[in-house]
C-alpha atoms as a PDB file:
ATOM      1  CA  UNK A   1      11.694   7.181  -1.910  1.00  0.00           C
ATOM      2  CA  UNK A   2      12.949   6.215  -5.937  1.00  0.00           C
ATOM      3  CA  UNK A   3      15.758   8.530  -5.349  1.00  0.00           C
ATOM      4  CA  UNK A   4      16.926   6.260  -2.424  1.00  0.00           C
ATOM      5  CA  UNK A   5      16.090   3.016  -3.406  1.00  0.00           C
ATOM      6  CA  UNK A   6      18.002   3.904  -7.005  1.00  0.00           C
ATOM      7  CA  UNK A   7      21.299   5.633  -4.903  1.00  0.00           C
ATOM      8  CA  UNK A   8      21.072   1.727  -2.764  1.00  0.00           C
ATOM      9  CA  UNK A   9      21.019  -0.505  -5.602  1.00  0.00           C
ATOM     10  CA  UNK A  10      23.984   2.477  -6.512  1.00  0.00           C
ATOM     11  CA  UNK A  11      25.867   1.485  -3.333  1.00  0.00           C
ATOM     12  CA  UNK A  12      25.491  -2.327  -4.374  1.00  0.00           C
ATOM     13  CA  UNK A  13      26.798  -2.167  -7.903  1.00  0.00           C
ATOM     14  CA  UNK A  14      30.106  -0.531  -6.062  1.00  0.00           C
ATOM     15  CA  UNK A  15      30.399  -2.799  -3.662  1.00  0.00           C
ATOM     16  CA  UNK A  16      29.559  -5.650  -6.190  1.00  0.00           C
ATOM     17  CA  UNK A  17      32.761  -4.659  -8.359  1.00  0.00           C
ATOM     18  CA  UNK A  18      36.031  -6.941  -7.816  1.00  0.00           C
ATOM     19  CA  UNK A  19      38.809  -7.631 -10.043  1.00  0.00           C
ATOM     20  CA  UNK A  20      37.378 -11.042 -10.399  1.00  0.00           C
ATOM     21  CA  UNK A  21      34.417 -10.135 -12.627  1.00  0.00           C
ATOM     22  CA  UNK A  22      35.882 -12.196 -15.361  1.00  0.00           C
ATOM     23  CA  UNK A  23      35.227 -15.421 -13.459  1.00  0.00           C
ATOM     24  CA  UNK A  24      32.551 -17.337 -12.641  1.00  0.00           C
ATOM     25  CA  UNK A  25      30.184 -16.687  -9.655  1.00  0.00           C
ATOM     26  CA  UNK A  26      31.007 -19.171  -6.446  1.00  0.00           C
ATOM     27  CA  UNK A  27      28.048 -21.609  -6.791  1.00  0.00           C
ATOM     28  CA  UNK A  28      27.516 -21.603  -3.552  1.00  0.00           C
ATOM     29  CA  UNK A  29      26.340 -18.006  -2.785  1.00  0.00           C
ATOM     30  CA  UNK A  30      22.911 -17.499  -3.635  1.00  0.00           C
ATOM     31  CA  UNK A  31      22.109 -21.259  -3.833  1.00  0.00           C
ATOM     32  CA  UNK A  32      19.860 -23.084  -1.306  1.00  0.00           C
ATOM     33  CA  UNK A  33      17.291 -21.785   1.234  1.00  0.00           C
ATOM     34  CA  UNK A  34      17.332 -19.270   3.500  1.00  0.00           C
ATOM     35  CA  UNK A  35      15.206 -17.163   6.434  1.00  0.00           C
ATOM     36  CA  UNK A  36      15.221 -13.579   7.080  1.00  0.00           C
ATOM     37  CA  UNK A  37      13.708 -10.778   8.865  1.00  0.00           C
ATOM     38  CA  UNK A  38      13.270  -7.066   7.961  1.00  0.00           C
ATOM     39  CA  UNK A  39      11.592  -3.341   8.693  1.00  0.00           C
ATOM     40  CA  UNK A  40      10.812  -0.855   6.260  1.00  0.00           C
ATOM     41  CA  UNK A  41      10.065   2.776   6.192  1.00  0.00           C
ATOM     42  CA  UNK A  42       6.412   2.399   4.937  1.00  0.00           C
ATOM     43  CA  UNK A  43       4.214   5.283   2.697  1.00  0.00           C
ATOM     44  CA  UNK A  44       0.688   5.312   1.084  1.00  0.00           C
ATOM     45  CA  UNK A  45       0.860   6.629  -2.247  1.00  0.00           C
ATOM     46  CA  UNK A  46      -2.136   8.530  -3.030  1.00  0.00           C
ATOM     47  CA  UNK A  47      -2.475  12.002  -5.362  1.00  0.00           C
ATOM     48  CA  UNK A  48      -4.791  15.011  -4.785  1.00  0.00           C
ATOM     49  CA  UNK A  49      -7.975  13.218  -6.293  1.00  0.00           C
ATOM     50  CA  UNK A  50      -7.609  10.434  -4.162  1.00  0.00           C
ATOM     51  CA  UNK A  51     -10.619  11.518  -2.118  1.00  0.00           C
ATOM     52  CA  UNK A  52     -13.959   9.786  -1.339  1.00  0.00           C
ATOM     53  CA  UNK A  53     -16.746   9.129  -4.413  1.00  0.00           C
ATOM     54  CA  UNK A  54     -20.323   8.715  -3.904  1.00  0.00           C
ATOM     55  CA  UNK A  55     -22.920   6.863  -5.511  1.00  0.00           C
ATOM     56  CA  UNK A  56     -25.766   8.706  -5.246  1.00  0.00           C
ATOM     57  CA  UNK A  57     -28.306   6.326  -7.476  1.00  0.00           C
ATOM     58  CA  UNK A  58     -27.053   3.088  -6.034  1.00  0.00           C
ATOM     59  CA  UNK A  59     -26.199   1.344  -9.317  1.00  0.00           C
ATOM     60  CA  UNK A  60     -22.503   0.249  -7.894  1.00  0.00           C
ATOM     61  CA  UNK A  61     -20.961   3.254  -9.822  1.00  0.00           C
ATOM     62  CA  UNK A  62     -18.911   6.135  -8.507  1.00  0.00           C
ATOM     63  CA  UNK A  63     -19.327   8.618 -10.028  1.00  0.00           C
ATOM     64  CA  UNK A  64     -21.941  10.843  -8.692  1.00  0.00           C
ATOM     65  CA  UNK A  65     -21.936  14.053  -7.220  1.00  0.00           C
ATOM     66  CA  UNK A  66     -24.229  15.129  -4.041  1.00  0.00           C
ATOM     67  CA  UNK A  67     -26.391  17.475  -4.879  1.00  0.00           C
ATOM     68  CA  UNK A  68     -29.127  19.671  -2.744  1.00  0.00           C
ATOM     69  CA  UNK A  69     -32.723  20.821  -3.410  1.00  0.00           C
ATOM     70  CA  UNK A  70     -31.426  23.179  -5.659  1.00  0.00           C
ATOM     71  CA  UNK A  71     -29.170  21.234  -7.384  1.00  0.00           C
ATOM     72  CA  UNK A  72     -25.766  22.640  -5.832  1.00  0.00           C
ATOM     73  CA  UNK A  73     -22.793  20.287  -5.267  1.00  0.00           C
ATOM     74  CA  UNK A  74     -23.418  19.481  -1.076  1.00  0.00           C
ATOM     75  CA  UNK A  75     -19.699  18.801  -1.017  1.00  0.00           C
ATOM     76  CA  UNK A  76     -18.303  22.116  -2.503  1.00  0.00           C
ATOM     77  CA  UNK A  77     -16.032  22.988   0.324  1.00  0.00           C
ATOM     78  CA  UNK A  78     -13.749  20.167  -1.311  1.00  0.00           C
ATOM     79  CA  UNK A  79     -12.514  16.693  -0.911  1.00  0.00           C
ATOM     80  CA  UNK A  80      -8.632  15.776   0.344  1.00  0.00           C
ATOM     81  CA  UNK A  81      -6.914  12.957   0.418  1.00  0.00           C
ATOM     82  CA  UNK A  82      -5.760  13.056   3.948  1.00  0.00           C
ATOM     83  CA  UNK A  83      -7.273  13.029   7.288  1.00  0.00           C
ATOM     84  CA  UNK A  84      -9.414  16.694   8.828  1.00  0.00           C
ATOM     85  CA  UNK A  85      -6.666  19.088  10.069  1.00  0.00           C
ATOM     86  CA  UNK A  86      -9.315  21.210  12.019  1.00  0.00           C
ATOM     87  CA  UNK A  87     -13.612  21.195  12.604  1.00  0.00           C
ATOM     88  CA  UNK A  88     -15.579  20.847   9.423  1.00  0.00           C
ATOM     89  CA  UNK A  89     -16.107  24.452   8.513  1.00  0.00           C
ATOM     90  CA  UNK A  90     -12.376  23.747   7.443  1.00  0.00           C
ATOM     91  CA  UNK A  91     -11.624  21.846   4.215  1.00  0.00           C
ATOM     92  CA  UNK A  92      -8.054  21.581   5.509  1.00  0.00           C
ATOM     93  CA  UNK A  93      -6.447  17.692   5.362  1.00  0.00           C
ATOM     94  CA  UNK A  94      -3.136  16.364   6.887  1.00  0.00           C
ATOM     95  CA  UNK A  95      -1.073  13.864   5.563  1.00  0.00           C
ATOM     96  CA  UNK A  96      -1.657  10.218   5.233  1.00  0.00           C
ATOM     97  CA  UNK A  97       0.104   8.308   8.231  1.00  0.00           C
ATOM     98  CA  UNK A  98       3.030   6.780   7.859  1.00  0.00           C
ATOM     99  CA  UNK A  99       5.169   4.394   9.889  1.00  0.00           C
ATOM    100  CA  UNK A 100       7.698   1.136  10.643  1.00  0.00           C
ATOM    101  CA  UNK A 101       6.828  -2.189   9.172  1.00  0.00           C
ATOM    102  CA  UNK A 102       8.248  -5.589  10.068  1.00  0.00           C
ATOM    103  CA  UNK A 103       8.880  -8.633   8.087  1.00  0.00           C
ATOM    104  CA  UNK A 104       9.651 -12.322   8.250  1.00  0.00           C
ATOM    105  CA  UNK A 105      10.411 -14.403   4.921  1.00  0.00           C
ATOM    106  CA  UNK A 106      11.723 -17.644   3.694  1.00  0.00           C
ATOM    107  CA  UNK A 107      12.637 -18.299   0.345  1.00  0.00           C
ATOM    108  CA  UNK A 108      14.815 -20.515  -1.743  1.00  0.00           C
ATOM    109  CA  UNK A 109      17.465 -19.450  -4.713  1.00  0.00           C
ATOM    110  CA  UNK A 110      18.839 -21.117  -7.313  1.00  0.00           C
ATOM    111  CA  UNK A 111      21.500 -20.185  -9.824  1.00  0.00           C
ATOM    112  CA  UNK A 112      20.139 -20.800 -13.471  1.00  0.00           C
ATOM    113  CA  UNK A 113      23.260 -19.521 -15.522  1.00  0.00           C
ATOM    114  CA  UNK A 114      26.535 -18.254 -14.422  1.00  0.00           C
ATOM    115  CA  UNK A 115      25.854 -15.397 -12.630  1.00  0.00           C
ATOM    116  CA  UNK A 116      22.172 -15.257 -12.969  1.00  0.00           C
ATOM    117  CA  UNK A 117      20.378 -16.205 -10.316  1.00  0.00           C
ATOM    118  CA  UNK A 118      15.955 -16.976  -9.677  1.00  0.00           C
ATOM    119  CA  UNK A 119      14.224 -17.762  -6.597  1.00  0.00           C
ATOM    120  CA  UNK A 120      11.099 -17.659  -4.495  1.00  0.00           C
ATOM    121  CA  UNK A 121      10.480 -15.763  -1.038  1.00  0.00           C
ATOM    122  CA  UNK A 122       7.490 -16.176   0.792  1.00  0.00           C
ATOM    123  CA  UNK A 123       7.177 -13.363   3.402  1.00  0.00           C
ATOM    124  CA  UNK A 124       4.625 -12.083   6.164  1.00  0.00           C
ATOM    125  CA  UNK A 125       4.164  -8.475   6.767  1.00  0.00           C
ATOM    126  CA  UNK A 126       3.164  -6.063   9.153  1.00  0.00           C
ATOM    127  CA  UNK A 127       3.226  -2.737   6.908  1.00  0.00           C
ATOM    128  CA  UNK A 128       1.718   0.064   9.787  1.00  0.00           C
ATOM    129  CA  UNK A 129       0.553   2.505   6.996  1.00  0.00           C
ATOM    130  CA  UNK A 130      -3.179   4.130   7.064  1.00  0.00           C
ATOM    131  CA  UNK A 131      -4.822   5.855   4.030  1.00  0.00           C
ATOM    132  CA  UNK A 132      -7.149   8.559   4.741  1.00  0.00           C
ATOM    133  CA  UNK A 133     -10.186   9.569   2.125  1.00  0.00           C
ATOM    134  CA  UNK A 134     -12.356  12.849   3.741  1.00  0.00           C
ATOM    135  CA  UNK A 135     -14.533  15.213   2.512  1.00  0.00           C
ATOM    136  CA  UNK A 136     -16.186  18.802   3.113  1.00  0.00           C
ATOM    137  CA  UNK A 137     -20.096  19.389   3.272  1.00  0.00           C
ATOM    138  CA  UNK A 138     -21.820  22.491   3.136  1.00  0.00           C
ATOM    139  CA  UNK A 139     -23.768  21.925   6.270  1.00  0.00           C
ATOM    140  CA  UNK A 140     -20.861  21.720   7.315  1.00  0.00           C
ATOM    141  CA  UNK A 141     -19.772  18.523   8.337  1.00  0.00           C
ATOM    142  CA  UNK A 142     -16.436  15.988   7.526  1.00  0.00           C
ATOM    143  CA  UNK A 143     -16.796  12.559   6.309  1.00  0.00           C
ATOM    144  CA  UNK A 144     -13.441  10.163   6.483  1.00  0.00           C
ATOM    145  CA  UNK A 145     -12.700   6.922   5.723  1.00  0.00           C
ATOM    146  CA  UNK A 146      -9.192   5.367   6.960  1.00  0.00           C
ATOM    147  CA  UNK A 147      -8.071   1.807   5.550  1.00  0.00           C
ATOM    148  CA  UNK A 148      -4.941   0.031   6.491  1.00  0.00           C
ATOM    149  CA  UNK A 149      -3.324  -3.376   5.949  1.00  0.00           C
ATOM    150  CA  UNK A 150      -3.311  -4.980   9.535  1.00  0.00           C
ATOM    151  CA  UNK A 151      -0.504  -7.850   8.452  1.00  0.00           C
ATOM    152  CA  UNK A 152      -0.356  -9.791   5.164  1.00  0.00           C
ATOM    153  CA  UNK A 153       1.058 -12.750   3.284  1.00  0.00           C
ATOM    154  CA  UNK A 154       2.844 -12.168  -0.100  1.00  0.00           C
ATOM    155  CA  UNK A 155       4.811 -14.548  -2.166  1.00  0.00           C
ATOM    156  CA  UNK A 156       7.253 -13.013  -4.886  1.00  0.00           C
ATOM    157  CA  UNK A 157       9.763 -14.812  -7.508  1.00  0.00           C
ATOM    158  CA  UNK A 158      12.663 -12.853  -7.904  1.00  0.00           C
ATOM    159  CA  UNK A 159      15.232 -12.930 -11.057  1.00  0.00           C
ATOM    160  CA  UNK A 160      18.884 -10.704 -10.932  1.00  0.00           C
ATOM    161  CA  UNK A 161      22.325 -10.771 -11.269  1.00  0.00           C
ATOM    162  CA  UNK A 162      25.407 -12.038  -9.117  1.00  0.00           C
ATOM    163  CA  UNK A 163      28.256 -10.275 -11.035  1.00  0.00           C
ATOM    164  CA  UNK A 164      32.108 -10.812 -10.051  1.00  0.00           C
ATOM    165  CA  UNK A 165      32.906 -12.788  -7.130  1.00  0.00           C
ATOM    166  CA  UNK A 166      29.321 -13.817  -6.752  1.00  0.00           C
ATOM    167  CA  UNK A 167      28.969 -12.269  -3.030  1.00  0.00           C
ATOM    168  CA  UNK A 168      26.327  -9.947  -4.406  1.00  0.00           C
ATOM    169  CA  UNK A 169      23.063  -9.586  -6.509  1.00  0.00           C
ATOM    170  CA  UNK A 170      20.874  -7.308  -8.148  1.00  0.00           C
ATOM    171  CA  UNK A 171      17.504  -8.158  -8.711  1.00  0.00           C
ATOM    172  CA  UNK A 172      13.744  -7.394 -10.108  1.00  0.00           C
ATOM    173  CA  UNK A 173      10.509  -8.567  -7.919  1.00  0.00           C
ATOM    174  CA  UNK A 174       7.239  -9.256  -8.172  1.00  0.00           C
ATOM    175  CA  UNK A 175       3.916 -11.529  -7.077  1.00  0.00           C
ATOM    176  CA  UNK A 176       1.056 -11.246  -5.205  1.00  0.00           C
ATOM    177  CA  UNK A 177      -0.333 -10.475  -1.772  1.00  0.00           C
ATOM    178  CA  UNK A 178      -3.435 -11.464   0.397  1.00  0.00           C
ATOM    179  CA  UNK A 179      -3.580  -8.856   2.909  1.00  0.00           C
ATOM    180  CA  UNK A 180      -6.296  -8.268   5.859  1.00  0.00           C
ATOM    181  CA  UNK A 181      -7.785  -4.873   5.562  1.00  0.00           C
ATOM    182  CA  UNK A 182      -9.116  -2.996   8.415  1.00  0.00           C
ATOM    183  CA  UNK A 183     -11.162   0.220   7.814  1.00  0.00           C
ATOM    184  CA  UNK A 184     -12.712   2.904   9.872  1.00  0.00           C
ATOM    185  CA  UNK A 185     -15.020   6.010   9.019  1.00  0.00           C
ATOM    186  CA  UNK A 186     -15.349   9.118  11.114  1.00  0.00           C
ATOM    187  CA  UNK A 187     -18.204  12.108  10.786  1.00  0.00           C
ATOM    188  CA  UNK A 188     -19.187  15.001  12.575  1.00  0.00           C
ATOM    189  CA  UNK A 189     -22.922  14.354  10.738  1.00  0.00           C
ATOM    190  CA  UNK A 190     -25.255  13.207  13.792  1.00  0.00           C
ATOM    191  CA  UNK A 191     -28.304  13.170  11.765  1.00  0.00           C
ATOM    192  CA  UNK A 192     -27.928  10.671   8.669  1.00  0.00           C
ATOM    193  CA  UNK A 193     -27.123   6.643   9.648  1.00  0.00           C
ATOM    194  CA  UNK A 194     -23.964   5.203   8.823  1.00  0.00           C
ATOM    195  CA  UNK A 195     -23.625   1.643   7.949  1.00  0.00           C
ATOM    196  CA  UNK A 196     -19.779   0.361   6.994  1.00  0.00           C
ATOM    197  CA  UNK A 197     -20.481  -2.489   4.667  1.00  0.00           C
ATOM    198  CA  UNK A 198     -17.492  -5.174   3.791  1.00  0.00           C
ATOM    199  CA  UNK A 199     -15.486  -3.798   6.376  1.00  0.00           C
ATOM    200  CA  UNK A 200     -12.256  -5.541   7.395  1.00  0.00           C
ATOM    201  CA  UNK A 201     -11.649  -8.396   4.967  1.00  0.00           C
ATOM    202  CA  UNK A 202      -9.215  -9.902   3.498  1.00  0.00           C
ATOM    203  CA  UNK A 203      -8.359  -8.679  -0.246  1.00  0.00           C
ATOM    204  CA  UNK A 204      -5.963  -9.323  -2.977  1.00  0.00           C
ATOM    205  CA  UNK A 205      -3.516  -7.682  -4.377  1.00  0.00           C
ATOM    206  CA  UNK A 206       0.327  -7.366  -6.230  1.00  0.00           C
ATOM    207  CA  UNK A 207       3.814  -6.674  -5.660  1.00  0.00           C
ATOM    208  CA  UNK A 208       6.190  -5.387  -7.742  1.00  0.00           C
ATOM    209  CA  UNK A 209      10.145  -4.223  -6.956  1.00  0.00           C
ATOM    210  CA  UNK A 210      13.870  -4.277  -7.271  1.00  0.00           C
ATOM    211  CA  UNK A 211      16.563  -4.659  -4.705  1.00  0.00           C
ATOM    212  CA  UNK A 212      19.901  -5.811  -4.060  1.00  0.00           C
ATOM    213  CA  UNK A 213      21.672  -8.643  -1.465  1.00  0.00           C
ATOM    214  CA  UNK A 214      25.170  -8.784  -0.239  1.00  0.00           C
ATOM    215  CA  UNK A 215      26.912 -11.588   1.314  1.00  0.00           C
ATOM    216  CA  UNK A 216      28.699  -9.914   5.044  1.00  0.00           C
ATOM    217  CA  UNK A 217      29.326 -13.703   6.160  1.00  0.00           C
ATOM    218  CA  UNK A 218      29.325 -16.734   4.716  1.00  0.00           C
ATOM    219  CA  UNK A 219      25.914 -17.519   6.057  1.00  0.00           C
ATOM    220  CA  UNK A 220      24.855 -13.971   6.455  1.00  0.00           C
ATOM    221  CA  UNK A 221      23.514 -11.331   4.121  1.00  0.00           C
ATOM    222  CA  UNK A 222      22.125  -7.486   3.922  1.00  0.00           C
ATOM    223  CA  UNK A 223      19.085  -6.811   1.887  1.00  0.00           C
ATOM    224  CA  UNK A 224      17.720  -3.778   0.567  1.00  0.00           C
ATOM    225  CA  UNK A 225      14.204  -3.826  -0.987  1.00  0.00           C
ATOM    226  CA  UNK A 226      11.973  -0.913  -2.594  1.00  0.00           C
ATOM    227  CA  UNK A 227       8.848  -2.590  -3.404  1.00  0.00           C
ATOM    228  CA  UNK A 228       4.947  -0.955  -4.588  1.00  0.00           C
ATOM    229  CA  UNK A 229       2.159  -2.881  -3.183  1.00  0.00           C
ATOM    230  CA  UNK A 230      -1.261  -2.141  -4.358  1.00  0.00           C
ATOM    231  CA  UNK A 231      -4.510  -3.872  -3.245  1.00  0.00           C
ATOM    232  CA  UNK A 232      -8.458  -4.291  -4.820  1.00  0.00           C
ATOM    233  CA  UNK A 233      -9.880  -2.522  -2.101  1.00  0.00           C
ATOM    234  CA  UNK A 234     -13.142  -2.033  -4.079  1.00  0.00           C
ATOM    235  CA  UNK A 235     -15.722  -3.780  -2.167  1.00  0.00           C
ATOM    236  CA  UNK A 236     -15.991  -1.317   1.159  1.00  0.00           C
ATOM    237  CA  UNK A 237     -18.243   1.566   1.080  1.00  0.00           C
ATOM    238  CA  UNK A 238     -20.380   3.054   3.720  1.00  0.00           C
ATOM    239  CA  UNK A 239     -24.243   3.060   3.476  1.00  0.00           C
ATOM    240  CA  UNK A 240     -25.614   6.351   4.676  1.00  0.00           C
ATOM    241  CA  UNK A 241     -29.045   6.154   5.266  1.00  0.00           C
ATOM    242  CA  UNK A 242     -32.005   8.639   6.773  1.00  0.00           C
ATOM    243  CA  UNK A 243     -31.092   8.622  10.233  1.00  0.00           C
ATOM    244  CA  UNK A 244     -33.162  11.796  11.688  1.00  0.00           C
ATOM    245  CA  UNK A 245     -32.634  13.709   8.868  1.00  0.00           C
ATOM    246  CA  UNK A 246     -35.620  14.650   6.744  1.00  0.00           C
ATOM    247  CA  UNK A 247     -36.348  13.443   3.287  1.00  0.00           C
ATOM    248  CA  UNK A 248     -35.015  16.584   1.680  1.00  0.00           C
ATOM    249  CA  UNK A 249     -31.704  15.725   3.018  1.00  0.00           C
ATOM    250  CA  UNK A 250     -29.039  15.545  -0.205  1.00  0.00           C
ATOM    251  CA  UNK A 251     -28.244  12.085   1.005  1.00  0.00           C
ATOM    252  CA  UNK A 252     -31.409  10.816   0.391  1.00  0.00           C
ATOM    253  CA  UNK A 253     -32.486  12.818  -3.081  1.00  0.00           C
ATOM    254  CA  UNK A 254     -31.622  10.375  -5.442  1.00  0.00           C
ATOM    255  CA  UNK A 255     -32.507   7.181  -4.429  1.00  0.00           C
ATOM    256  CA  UNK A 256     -33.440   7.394  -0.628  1.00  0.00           C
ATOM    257  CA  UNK A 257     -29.647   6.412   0.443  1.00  0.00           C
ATOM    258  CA  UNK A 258     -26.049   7.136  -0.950  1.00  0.00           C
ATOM    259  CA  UNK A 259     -22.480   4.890  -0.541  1.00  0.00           C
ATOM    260  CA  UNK A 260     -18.999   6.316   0.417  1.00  0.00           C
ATOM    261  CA  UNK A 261     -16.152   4.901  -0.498  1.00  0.00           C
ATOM    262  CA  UNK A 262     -11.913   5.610  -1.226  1.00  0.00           C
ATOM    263  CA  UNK A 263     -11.494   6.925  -4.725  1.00  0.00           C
ATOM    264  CA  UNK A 264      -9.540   3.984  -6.038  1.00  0.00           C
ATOM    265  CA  UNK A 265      -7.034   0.881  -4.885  1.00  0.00           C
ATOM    266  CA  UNK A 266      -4.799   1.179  -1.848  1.00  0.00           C
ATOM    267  CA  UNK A 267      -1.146   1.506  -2.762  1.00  0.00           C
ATOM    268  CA  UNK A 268       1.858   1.335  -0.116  1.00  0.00           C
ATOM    269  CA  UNK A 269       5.561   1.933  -1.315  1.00  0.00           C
ATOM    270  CA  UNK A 270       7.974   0.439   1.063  1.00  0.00           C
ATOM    271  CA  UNK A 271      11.655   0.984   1.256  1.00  0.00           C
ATOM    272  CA  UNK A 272      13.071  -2.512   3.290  1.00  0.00           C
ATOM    273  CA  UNK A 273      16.698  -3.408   4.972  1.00  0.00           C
ATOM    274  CA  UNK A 274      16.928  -6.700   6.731  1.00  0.00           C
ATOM    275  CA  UNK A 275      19.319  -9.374   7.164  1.00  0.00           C
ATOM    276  CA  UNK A 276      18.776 -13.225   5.619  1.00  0.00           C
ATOM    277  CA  UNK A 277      20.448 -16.061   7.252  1.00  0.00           C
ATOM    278  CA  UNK A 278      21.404 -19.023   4.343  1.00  0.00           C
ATOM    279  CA  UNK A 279      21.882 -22.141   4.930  1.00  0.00           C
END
């Protein structure tokens, strides 16, 4: 996804060139307000220890490990970060999910100096990207948490370049987000309880990117965006509880109850080509 977003901005610089790069940029490209629309090719970005922790003790920390009555790890048949690929005796995981977002944005730019150029874009999103979390038991039995961002809100400032005739601009990214998250957990354990706590909310989180705009009209423009989102997704967990399980259930060892939760933030890269209309 780097490699392409890094060959685009390539494409841009190229297309940027002019034998007017000695002059000043036209004031009026990339100066005044403008509304825009986009969909991008959208990726969680998650490495091999991006699994589920536990919290065995209660104490809001993560880093426990479920044991048994004789102390042996309940969850050595591993931990993925990915969704089950097969029953639980398997500790096989597929891939996160991946899919087509859609955007709408308004911003406003303003040239600061020559042929730099600043603005602000506030932008609504539908990303369509779901992070998976599962592990293995011994007993056996899978355990998976999914989280995804349903839409969200972000607003960015953005500072580049409009070299040569102006018609173009590179440019660096960044703000924040308020996204609403929607989770889900899945288990093939029908004896413990299961009690999703903080599910669904509404969480904060950043944006940071680079991208490039050409003018194809007068009024009309192409937009490429790569952009990494990442959001505090810290206060779900899952609260497993007794059920119908006896007392010497791992579970329930420590302190009569353990939490589930993702291994750490949710981050999305997004790759984004739209068009902006400018008034």
């Amino acid at each position: 996804m780097r490699n392409s977003t890094l060959l685009a901005t390539a494409a841009f610089a190229v297309a940027f060139a002019s034998p007017a790069a000695a002059q000043d940029a036209d004031p009026d490209f990339f100066n005044g307000f403008y509304v825009g629309g986009s969909i991008s090719a959208e990726t969680v970005d998650d490495g091999p220890a991006d699994a589920i922790v536990f919290d065995t003790d209660q104490d809001g920390n993560y880093n426990d490990r479920v044991r048994t009555t004789t102390g042996a790890n309940a969850f050595s048949p591993g931990l993925c970060n990915g969704r089950p690929a097969s029953g639980p005796a398997f500790a096989a995981c597929v891939d996160d999910d991946t899919g087509l977002g859609y955007q709408a944005k308004i911003g406003y730019d303003v040239r600061v100096d020559g042929p730099a150029v600043a603005g602000l874009v506030l932008e609504a999103s539908k990303p369509n990207a779901v992070d998976y979390a599962t592990g293995f038991s011994t007993t056996p039995a899978s355990y998976s948490i999914s989280r995804e961002v349903d839409y969200s809100v972000a607003l960015r400032g953005r500072l580049g370049i409009s070299p040569g005739s102006g018609r173009g601009l590179i440019y660096a990214t960044g703000g924040a987000t308020y996204g609403k998250m929607k989770h889900g957990f899945t288990t093939t354990n029908t004896a413990n309880s299961f009690t999703p706590v903080n599910e669904d909310k509404w969480v904060f989180g950043t944006q940071l990117g680079a991208g490039g705009e050409l003018y194809i009209t007068d009024n009309l423009s192409f937009n490429v965006e790569y952009l990494i989102t990442r959001y505090d997704d810290d206060d779900y967990y899952v609260a497993v509880g007794q059920g119908t399980a006896p007392a010497t259930n791992p579970f329930l060892l420590d302190s009569g109850g353990t939490n589930i939760r993702p291994a750490d933030d949710l981050t999305v890269q997004s790759i984004r080509a739209g068009i902006n209309f400018r008034f």
